[in-house]
Protein backbone atom coordinates (compact mmCIF):
# COMPACT_ATOMS: atom_id res chain seq x y z
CA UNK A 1 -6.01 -11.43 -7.54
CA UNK A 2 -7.44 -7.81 -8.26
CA UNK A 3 -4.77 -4.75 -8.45
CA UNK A 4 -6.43 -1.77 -7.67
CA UNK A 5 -5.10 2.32 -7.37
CA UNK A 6 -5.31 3.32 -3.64
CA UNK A 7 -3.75 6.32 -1.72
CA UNK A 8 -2.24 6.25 1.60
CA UNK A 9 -2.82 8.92 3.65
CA UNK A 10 -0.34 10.68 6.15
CA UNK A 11 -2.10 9.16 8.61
CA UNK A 12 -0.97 5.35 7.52
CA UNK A 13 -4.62 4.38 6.83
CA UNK A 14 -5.32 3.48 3.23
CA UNK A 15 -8.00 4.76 0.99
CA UNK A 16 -9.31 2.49 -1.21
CA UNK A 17 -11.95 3.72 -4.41
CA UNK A 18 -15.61 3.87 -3.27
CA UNK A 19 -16.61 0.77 -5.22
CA UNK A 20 -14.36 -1.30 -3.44
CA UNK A 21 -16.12 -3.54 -0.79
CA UNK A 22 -15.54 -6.45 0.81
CA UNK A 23 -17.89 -8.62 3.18
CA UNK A 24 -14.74 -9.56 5.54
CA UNK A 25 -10.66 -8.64 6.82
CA UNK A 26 -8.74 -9.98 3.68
CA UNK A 27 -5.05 -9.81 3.23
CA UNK A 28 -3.77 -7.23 0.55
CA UNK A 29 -0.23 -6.34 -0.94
CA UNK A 30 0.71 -2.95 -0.81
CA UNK A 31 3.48 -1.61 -3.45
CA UNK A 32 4.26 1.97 -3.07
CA UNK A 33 4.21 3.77 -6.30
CA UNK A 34 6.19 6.70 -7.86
CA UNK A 35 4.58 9.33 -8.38
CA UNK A 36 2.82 9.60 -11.77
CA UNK A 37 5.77 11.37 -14.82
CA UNK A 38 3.25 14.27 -15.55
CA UNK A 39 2.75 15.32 -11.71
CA UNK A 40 4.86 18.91 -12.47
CA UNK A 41 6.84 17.44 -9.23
CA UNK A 42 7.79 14.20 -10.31
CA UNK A 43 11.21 15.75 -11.55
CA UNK A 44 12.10 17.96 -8.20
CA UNK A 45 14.91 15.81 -6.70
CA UNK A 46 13.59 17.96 -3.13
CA UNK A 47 9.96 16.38 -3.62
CA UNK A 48 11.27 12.77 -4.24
CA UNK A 49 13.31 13.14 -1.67
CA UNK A 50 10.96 14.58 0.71
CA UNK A 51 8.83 11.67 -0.34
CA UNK A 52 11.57 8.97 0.23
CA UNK A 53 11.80 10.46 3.81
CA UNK A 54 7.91 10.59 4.95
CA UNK A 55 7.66 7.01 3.62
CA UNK A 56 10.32 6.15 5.92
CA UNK A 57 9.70 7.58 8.54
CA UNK A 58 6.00 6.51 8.30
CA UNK A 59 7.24 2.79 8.16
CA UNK A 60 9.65 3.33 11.27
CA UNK A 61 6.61 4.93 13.16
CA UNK A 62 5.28 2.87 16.37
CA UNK A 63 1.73 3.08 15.05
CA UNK A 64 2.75 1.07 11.99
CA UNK A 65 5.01 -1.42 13.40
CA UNK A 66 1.72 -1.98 15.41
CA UNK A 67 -0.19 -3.21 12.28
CA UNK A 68 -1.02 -6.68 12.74
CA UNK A 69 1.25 -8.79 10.58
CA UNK A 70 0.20 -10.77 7.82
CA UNK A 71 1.37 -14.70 7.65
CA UNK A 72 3.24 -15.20 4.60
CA UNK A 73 2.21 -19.21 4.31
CA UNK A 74 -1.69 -17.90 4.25
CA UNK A 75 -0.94 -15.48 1.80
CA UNK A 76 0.65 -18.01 -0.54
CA UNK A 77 -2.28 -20.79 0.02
CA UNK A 78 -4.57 -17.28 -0.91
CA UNK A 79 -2.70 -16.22 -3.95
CA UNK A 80 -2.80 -20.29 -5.22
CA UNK A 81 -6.48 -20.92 -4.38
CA UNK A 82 -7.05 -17.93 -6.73
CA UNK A 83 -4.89 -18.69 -9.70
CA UNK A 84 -6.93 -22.17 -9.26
CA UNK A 85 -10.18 -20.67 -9.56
């Protein structure tokens, strides 16, 4: 398992760092962040809010209900094969 910094974009899509490749689709685990204590925003209860609310509503949107799913069994099988390498 690799964790890795990404940013998702207001469009939904996710942008990984330029030296990330991979040769084929691959399931990943997405865990949305705070944002970072010395961002001069991080204490405005309006930005955290307004943050809380485009998350929200980005996860309600049709376009990301559309994502294909991910089956939870495969993951698991994924995540043990690794820890067994």
């Amino acid at each position: 398992m690799l964790t890795i910094r990404a940013t998702l974009e207001p469009n939904g899509h996710v942008r990984l760092p330029a030296s990330v490749h991979c040769e084929k689709p691959m399931p990943i685990l997405v865990t949305f962040l705070d944002e970072p204590e010395d961002s001069p925003s991080s204490s405005d209860n309006l930005t955290e809010t307004g943050n809380v609310a485009a998350t929200l509503k980005l996860l309600h949107s049709p376009e990301f209900r559309q994502l294909p799913k991910s089956d939870a069994e495969e993951i698991e099988q994924r995540i043990q094969s690794l820890r067994e390498e």
